[in-house]
N, C-alpha and C. Protein backbone atom coordinates (compact mmCIF):
# COMPACT_ATOMS: atom_id res chain seq x y z
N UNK A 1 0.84 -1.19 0.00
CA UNK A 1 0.00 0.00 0.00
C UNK A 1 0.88 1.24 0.00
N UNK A 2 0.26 1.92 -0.88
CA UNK A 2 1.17 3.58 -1.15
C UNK A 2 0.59 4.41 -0.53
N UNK A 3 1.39 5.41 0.31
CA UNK A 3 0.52 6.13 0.66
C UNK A 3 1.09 7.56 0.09
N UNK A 4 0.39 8.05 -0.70
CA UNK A 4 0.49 9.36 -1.19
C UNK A 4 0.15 10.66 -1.36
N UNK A 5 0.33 11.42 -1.40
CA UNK A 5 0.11 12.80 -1.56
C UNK A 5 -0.24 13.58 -3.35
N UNK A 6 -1.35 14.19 -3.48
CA UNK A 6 -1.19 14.68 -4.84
C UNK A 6 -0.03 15.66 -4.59
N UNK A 7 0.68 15.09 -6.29
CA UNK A 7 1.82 16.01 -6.58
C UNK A 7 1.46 17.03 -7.12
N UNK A 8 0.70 18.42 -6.08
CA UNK A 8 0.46 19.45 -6.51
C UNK A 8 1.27 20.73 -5.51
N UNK A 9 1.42 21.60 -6.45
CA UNK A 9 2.69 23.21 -5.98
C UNK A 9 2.10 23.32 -4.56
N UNK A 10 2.90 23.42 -3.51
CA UNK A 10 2.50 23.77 -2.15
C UNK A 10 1.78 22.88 -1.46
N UNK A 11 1.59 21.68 -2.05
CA UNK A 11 1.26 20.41 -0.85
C UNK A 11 1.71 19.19 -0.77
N UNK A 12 2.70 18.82 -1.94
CA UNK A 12 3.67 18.02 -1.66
C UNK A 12 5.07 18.31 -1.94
N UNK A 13 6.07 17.95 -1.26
CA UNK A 13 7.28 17.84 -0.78
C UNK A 13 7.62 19.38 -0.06
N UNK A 14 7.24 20.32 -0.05
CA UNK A 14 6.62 21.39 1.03
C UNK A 14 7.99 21.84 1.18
N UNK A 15 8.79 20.93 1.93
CA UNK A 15 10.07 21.42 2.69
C UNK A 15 11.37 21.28 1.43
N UNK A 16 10.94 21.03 0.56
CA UNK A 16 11.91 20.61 -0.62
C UNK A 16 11.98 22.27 -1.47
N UNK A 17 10.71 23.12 -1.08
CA UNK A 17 10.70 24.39 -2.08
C UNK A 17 11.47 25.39 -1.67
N UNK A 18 12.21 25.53 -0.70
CA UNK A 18 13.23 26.46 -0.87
C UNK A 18 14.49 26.44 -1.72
N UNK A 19 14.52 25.01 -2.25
CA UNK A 19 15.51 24.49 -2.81
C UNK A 19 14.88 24.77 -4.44
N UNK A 20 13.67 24.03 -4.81
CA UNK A 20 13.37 23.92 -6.08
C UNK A 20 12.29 24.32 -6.17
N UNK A 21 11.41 25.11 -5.57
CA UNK A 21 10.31 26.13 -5.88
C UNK A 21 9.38 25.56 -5.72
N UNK A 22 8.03 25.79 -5.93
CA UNK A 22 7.18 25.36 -5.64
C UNK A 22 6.45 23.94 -6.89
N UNK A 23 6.97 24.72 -7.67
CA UNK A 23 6.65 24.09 -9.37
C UNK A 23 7.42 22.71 -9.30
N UNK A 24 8.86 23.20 -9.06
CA UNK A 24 10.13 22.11 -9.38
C UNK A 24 9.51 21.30 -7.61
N UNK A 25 8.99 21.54 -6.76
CA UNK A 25 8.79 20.25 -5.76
C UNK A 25 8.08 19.59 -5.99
N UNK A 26 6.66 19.73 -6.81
CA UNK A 26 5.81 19.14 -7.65
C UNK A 26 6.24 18.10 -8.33
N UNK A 27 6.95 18.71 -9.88
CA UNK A 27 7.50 18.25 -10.51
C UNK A 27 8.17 16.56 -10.06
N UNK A 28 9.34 16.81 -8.76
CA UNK A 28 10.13 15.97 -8.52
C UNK A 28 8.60 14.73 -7.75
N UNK A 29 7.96 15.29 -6.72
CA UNK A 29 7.25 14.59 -6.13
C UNK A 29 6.31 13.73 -6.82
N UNK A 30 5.69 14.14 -8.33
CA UNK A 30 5.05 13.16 -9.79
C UNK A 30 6.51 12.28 -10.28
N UNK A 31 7.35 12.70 -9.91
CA UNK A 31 8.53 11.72 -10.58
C UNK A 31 8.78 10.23 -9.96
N UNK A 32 8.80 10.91 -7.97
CA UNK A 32 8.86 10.15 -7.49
C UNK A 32 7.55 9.26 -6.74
N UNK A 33 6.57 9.91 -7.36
CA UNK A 33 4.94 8.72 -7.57
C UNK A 33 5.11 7.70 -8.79
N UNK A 34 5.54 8.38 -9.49
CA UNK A 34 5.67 7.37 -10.72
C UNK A 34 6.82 6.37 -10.75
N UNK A 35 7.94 6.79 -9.98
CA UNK A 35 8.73 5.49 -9.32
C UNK A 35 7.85 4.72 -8.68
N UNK A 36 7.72 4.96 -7.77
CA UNK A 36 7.42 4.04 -6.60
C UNK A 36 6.25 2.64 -7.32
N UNK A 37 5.48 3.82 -7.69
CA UNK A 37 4.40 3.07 -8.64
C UNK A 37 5.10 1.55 -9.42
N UNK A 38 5.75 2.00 -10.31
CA UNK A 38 6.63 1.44 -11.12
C UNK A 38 6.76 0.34 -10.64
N UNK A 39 8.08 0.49 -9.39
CA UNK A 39 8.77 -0.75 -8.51
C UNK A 39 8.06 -1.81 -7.68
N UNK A 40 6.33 -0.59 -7.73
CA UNK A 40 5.86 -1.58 -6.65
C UNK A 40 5.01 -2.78 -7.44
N UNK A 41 4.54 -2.09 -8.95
CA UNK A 41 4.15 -3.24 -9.77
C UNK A 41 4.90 -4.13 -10.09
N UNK A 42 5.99 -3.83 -10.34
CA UNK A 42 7.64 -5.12 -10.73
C UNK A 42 7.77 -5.89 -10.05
N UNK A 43 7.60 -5.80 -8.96
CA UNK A 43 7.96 -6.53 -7.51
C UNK A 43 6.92 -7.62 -7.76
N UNK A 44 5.51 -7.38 -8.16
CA UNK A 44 5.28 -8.57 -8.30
C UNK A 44 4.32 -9.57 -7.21
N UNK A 45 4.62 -9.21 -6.03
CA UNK A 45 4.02 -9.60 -5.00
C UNK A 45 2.45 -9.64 -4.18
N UNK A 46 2.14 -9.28 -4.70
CA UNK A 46 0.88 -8.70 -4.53
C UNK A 46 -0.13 -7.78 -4.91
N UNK A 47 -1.27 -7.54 -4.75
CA UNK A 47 -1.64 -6.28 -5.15
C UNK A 47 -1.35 -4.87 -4.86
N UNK A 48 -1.65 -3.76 -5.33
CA UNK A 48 -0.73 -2.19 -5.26
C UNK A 48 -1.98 -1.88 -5.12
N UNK A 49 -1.95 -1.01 -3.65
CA UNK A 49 -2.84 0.03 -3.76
C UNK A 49 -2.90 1.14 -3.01
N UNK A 50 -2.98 2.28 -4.03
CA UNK A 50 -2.55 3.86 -4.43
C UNK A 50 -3.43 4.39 -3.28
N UNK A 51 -3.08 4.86 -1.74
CA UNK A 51 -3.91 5.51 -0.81
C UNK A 51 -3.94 7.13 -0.83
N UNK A 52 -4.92 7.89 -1.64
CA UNK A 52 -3.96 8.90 -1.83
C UNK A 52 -4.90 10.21 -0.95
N UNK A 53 -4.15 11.03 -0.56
CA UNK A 53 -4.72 12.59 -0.33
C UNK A 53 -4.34 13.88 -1.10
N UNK A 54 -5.45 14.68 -1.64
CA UNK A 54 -7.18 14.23 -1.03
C UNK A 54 -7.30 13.45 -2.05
N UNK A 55 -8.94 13.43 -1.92
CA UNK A 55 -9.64 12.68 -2.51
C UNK A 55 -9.06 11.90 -3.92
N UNK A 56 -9.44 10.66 -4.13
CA UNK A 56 -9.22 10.21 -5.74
C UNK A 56 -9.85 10.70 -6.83
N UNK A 57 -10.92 11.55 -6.40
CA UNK A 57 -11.83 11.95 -7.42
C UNK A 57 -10.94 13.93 -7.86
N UNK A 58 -9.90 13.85 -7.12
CA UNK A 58 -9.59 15.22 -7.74
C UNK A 58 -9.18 15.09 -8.59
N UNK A 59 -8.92 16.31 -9.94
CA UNK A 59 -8.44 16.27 -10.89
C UNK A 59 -7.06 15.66 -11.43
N UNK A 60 -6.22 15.94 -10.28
CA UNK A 60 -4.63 16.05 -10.91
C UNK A 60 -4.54 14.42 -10.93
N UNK A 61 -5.22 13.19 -10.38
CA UNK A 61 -5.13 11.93 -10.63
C UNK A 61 -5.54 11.79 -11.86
N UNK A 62 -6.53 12.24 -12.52
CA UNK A 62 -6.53 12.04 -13.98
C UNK A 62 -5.64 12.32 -15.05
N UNK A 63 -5.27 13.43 -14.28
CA UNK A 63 -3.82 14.15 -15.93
C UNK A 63 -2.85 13.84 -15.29
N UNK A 64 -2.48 12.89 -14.28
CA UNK A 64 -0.89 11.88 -14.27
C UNK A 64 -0.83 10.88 -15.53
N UNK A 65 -1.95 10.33 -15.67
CA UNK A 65 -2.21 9.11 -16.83
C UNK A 65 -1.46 7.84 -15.97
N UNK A 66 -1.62 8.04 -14.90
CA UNK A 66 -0.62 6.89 -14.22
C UNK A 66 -1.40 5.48 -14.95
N UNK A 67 -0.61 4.15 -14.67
CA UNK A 67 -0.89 3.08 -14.90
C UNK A 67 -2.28 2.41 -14.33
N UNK A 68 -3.02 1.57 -15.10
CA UNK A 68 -4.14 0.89 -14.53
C UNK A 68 -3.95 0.00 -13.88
N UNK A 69 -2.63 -0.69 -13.59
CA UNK A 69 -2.79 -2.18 -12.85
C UNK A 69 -2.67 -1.72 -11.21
N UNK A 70 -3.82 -0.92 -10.83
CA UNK A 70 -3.28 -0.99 -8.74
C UNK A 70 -5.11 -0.66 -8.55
N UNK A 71 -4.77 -0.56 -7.28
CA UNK A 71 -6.42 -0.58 -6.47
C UNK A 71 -6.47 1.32 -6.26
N UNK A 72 -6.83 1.99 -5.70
CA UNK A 72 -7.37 3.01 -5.39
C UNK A 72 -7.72 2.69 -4.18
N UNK A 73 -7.45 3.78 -3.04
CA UNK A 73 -8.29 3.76 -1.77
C UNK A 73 -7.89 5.38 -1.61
N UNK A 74 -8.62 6.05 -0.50
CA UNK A 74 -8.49 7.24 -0.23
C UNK A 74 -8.30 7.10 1.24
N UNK A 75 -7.35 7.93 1.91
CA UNK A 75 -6.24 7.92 3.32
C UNK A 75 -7.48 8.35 4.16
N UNK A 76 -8.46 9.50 3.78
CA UNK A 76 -9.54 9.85 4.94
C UNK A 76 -8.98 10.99 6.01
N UNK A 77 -9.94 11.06 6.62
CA UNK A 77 -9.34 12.26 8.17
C UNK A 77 -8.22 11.53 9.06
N UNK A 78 -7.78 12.45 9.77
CA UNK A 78 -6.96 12.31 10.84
C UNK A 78 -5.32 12.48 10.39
N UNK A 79 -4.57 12.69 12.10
CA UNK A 79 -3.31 12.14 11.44
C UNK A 79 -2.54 11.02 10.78
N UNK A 80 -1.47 11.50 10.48
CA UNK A 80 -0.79 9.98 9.69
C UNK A 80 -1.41 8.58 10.30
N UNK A 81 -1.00 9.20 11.70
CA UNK A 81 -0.63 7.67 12.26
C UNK A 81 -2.43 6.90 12.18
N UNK A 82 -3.47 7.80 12.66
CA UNK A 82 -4.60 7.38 12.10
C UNK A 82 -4.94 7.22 11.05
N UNK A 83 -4.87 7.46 9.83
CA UNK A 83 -4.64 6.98 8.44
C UNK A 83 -4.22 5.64 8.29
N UNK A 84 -2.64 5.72 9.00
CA UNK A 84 -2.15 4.14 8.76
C UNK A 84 -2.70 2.84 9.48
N UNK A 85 -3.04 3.54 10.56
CA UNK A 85 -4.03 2.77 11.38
C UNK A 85 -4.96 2.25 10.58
N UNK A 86 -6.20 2.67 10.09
CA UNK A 86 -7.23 2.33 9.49
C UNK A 86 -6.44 1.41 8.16
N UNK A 87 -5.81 1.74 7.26
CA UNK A 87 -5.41 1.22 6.07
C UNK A 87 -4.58 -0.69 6.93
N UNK A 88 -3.86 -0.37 7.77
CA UNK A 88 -3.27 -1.84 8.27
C UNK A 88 -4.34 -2.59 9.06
N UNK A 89 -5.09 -2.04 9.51
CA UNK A 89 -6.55 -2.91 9.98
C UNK A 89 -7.12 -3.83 8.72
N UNK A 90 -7.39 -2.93 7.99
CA UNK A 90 -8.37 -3.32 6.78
C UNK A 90 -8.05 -4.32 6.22
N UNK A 91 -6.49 -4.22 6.04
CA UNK A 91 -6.05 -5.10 5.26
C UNK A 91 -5.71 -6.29 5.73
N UNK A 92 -5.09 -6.48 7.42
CA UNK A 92 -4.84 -7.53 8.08
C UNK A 92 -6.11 -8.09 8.62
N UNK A 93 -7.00 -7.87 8.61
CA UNK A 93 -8.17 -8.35 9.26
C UNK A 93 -9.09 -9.10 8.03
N UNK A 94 -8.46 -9.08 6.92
CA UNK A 94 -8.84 -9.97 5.65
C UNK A 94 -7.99 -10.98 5.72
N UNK A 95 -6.83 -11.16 6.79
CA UNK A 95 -5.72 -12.19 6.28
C UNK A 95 -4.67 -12.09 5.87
N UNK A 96 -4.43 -10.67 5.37
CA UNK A 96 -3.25 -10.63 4.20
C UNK A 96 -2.25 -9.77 5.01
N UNK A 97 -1.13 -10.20 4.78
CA UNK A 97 0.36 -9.22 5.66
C UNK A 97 -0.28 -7.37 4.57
N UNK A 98 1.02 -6.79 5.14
CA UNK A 98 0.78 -5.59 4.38
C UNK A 98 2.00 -4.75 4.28
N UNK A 99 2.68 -4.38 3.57
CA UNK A 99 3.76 -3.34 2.97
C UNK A 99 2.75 -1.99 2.87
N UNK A 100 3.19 -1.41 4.29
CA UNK A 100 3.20 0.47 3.97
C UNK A 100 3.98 1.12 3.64
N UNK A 101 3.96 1.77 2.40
CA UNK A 101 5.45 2.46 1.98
C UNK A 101 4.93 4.03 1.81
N UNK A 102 5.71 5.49 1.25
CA UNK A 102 5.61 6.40 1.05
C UNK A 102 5.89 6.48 -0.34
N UNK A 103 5.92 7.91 -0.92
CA UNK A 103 6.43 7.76 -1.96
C UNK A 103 8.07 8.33 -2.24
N UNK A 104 8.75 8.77 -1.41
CA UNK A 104 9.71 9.59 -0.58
C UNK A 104 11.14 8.87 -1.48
N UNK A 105 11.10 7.81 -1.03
CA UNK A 105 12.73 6.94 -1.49
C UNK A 105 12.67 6.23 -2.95
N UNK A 106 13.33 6.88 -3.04
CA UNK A 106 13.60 6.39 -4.50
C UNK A 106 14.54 4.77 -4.34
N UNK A 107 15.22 4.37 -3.66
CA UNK A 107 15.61 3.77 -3.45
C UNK A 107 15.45 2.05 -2.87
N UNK A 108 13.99 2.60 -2.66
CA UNK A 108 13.12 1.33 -2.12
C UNK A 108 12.73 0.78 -3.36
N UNK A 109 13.36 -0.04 -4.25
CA UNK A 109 13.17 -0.64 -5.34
C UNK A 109 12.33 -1.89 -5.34
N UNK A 110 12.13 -2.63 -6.51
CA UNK A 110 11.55 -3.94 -6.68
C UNK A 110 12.19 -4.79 -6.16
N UNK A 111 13.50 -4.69 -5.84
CA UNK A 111 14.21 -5.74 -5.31
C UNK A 111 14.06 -5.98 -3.72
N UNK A 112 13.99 -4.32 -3.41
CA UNK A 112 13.71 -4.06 -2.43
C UNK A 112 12.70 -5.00 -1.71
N UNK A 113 11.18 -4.46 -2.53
CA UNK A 113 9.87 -4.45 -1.60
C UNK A 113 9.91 -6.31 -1.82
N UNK A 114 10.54 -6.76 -2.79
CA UNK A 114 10.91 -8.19 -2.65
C UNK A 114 11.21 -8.80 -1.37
N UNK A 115 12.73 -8.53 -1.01
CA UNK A 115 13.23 -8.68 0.15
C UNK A 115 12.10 -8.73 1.71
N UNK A 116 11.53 -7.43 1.48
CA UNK A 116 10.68 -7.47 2.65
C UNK A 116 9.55 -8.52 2.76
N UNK A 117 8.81 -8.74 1.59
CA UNK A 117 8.03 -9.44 1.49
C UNK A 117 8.29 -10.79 1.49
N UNK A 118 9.59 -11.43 1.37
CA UNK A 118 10.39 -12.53 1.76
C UNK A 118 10.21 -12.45 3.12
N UNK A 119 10.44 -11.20 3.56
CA UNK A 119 10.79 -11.24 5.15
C UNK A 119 10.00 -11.85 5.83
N UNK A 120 8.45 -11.52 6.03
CA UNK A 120 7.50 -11.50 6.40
C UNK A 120 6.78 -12.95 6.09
N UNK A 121 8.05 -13.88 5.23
CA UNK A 121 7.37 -15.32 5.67
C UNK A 121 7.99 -15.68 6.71
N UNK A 122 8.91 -15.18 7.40
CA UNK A 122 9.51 -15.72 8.50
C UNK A 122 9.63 -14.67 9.93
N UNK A 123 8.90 -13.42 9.58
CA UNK A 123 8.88 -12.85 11.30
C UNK A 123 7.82 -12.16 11.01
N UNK A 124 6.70 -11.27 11.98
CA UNK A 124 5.86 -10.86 11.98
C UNK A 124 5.66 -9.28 11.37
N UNK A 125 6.93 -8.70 11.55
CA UNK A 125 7.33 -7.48 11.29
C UNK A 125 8.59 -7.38 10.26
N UNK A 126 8.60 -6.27 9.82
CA UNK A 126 10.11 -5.95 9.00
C UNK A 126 9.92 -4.44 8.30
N UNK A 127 11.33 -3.93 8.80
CA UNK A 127 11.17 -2.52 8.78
C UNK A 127 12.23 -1.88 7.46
N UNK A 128 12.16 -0.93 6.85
CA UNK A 128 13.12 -0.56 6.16
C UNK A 128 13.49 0.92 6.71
N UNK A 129 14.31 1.18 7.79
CA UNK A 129 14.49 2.62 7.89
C UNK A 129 15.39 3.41 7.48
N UNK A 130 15.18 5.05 7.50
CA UNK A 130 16.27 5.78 6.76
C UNK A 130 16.67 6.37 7.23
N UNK A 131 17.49 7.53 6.70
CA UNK A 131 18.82 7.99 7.68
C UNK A 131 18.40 9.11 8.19
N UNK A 132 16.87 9.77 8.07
CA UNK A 132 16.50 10.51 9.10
C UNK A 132 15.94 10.10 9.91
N UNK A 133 16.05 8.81 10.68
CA UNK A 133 15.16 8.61 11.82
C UNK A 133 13.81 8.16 11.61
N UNK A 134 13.65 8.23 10.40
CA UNK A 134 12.24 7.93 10.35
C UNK A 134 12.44 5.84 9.49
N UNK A 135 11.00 5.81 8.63
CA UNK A 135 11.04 4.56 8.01
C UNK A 135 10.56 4.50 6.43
N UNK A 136 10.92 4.15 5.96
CA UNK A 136 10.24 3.97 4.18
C UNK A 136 9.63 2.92 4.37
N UNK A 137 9.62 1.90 4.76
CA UNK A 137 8.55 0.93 4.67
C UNK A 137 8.65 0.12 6.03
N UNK A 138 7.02 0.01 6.36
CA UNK A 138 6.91 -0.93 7.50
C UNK A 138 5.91 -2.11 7.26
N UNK A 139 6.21 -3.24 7.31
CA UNK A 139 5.78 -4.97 7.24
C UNK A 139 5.29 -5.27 8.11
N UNK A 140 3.42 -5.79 7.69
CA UNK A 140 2.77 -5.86 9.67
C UNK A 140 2.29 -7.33 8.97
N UNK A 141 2.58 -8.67 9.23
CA UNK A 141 1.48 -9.49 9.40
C UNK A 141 0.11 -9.55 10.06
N UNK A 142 0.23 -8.94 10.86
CA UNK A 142 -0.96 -8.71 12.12
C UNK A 142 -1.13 -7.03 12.14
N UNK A 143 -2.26 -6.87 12.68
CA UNK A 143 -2.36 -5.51 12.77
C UNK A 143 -1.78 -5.36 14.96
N UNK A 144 -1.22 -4.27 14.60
CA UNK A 144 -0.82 -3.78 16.07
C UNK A 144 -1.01 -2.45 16.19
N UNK A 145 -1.81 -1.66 16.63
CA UNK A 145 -2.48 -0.28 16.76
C UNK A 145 -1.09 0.75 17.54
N UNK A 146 -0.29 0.07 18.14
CA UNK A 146 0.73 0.44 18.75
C UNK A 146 1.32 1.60 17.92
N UNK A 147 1.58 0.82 17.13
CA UNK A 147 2.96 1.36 15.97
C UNK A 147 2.56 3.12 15.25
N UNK A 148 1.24 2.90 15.92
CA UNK A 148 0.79 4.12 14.66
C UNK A 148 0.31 5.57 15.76
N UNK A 149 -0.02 4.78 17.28
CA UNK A 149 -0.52 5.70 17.96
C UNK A 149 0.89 6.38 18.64
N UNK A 150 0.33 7.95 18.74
CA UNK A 150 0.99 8.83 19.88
C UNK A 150 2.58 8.64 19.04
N UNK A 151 2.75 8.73 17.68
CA UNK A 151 4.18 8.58 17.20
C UNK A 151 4.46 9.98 17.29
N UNK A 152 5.22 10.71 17.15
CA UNK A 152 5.70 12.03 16.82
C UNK A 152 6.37 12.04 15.40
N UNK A 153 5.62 12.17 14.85
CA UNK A 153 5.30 12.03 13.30
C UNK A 153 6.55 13.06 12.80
N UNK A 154 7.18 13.22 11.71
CA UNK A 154 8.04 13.81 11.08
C UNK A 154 9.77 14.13 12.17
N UNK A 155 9.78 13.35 13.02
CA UNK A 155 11.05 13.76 13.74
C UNK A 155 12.23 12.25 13.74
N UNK A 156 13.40 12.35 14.38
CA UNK A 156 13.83 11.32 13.97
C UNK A 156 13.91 10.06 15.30
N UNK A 157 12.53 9.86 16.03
CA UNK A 157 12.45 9.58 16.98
C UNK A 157 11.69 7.88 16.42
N UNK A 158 11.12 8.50 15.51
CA UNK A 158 9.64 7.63 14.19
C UNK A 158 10.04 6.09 14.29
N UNK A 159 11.13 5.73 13.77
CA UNK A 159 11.36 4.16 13.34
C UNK A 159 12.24 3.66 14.98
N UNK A 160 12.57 4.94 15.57
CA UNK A 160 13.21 3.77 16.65
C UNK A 160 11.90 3.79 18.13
N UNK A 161 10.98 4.45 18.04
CA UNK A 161 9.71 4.52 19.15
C UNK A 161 8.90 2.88 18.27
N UNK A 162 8.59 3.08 16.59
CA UNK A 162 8.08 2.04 16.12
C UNK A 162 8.83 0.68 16.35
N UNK A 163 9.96 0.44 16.81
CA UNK A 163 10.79 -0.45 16.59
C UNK A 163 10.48 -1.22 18.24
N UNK A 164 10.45 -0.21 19.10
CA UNK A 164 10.10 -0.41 20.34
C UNK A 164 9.01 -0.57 20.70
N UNK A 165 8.00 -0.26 20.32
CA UNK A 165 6.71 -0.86 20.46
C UNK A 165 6.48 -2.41 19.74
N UNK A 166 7.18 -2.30 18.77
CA UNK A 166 6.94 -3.65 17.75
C UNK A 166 7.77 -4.89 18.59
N UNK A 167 8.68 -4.72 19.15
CA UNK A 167 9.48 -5.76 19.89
C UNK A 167 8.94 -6.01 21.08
N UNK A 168 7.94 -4.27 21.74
CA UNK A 168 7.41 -4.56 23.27
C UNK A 168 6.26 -5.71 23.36
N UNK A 169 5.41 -6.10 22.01
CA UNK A 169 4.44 -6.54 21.57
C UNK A 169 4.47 -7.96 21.57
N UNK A 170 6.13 -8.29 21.72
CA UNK A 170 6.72 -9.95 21.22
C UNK A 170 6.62 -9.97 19.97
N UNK A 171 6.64 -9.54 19.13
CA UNK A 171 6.82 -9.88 17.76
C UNK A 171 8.35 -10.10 16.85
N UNK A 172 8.23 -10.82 16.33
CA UNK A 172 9.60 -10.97 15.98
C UNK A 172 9.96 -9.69 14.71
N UNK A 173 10.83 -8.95 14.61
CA UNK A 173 11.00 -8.00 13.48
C UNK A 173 12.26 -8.46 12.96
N UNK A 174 12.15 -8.06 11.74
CA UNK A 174 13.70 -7.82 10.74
C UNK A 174 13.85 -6.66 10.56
N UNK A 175 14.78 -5.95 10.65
CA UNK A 175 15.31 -4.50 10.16
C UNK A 175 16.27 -4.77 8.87
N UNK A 176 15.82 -4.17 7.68
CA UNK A 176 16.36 -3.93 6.18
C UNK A 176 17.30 -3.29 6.26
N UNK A 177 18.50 -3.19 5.29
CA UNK A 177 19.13 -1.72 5.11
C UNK A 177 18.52 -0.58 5.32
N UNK A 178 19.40 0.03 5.91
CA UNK A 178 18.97 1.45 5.54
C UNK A 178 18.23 2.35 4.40
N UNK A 179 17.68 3.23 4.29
CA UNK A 179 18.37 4.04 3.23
C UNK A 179 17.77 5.41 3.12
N UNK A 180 17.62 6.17 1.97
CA UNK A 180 17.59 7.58 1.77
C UNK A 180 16.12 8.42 1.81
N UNK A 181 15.28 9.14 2.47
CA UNK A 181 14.50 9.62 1.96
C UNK A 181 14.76 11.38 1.21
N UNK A 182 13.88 11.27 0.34
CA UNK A 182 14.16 12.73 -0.33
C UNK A 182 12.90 13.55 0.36
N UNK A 183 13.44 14.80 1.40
CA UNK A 183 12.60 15.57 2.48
C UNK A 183 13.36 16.84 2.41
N UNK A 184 14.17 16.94 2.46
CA UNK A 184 14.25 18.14 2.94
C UNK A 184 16.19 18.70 1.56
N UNK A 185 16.14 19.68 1.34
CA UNK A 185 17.45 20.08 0.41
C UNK A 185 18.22 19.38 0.24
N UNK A 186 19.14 19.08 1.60
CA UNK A 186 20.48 18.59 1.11
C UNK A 186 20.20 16.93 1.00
N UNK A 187 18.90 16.56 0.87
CA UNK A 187 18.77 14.96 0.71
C UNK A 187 18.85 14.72 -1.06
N UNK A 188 18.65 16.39 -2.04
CA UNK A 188 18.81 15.56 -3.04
C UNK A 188 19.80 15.13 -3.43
N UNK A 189 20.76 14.94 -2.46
CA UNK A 189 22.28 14.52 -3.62
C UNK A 189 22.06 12.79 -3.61
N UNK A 190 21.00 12.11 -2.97
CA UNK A 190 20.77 10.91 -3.15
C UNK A 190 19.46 10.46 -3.79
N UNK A 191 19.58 11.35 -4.73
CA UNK A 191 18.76 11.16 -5.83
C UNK A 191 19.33 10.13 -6.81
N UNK A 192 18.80 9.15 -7.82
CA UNK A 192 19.78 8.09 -8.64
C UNK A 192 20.20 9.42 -9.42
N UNK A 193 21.56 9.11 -9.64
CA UNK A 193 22.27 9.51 -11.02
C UNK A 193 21.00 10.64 -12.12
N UNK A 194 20.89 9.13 -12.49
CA UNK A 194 20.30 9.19 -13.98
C UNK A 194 18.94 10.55 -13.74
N UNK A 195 18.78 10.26 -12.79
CA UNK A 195 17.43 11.41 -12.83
C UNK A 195 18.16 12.96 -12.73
N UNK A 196 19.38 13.14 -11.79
CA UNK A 196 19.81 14.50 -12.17
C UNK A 196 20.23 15.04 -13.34
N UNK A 197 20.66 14.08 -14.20
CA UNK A 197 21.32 13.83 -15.53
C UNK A 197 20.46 14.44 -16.15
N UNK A 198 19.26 13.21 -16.53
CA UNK A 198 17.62 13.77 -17.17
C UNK A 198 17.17 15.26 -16.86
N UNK A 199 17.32 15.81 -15.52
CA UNK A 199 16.85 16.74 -14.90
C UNK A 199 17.74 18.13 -15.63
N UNK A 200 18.93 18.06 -15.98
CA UNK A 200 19.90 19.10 -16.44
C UNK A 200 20.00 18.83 -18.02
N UNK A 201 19.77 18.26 -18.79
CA UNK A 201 19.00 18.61 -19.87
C UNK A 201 17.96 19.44 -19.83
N UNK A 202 16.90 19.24 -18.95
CA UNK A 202 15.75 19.41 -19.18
C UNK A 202 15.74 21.04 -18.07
N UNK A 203 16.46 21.39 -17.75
CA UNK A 203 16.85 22.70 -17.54
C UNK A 203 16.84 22.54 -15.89
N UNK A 204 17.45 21.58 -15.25
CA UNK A 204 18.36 21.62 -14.08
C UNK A 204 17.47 21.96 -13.14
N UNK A 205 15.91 21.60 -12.57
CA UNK A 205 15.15 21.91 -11.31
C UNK A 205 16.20 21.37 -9.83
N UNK A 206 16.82 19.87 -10.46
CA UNK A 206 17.27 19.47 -8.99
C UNK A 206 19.27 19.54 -8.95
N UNK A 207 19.32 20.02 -10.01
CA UNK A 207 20.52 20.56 -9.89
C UNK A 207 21.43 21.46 -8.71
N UNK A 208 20.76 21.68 -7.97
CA UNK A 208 21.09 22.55 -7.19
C UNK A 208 22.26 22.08 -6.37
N UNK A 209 23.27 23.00 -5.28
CA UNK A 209 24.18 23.01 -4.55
C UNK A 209 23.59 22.41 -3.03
N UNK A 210 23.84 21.06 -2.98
CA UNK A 210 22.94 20.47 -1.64
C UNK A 210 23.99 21.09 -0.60
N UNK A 211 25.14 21.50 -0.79
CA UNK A 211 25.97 21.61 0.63
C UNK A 211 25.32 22.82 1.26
N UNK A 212 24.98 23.80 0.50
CA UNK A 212 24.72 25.11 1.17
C UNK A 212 23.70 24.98 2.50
C-alpha cells in the first residue's frame, strides 16, 4: 500500500521548495509517484494500492495518466498515524500481511519491496528505515495499533519509538538496510544519477548546490 500525496505546488514535498520552488517540488514529487508506482508493480508480489490525499476523485489523478494495474483507496481524516491505522486494519483483518510504503525513497526498489516481502514469511514485522530517523517501509502481518498511535510524526524519533513498540508486543521484526528519503534540500544529492542527468538537460530543477 502507497501512501500518497497529490503532486500538486504547495502540498507536496513542502520542505523541498526552498531548494526547487514550488513548481520544481511538484515536478520531482510526480517523478517520485511514478517510481514508486513502477517498482511496486515489478515486484510482483501482490496487489498495489494507491492511498492517496485528497480525494481520488480530484483532478490532478486524472492528468498523471498513471498506470491501470493498482487498487485506489483514499487515506480519509486524521493524522498519519490514524490513516495508517485504518489502512493496516483493513487489510490484516482480511488475512493478508501488508507493505506500507511512502512515496519519498527512490531507493526502495523492486528488489527491495521483494526482500521485505520474503521477510514477512519468516517474522511478523520488517522494517526498512532511513537515515533521518524515520522509516520507508513498514511490514505488519498482524495488525498492532501500537505502531501508529501517539508517534511524533516527522522527527527522527519515528522508526526507533516504532521499533520499540513492535518488539514490546513480542513480535519478531527484521530491520532492512537502511536508506535515503528525499525531504528536505540537502537529501537531493541521493537522488539516482540518472534522474539529475535527465533533470539538467531538461533545464536543471534538482541541480542545485545540496551543501549550502
Amino acid at each position: 500500500m502507497i501512501f500518497a500525496k497529490a503532486p500538486l505546488p504547495g502540498l507536496a514535498k513542502t520542505r523541498l521548495i526552498p531548494a526547487l520552488g514550488r513548481a520544481g517540488s511538484a515536478q520531482l514529487a510526480k517523478r517520485l509517484l511514478n517510481h514508486t508506482l513502477e517498482q511496486s508493480l515489478a515486484a510482483n508480489i501482490g496487489p498495489v494500492e494507491l492511498c492517496v490525499s485528497p480525494t481520488a476523485l480530484h483532478p490532478i489523478w486524472q492528468d498523471l495518466a498513471l498506470p491501470a494495474s493498482f487498487e485506489w483507496s483514499e487515506q480519509g481524516d486524521g493524522d498519519l498515524g490514524e490513516r495508517l491505522n485504518r489502512a493496516s486494519q483493513r487489510v490484516t483483518s482480511n488475512g493478508e500481511a501488508i507493505l506500507l510504503i511512502g512515496t519519498d525513497c527512490p531507493g526502495l526498489t523492486a528488489e527491495k519491496l521483494c526482500m521485505a516481502a520474503e521477510t514477512l514469511h519468516h517474522h511478523d514485522a520488517c522494517m526498512v528505515p532511513v537515515s533521518d530517523g524515520g522509516y520507508a517501509l513498514l511490514g505488519m502481518r498482524q495488525h498492532l495499533p501500537a505502531v501508529f498511535s501517539d508517534i511524533p510524526w516527522s522527527t527522527d524519533a519515528v522508526a526507533r519509538i516504532t521499533r520499540q513498540r513492535i518488539l514490546e508486543h513480542g513480535f519478531a521484526l527484521q530491520q532492512l538496510t537502511a536508506l535515503h528519503d528525499i525531504d528536505e534540500p540537502q537529501d537531493l544529492r541521493y537522488l539516482p544519477a540518472g534522474w539529475r542527468q535527465d533533470s539538467a538537460r531538461k533545464g536543471g530543477i534538482y541541480d542545485i548546490n545540496t551543501n549550502d
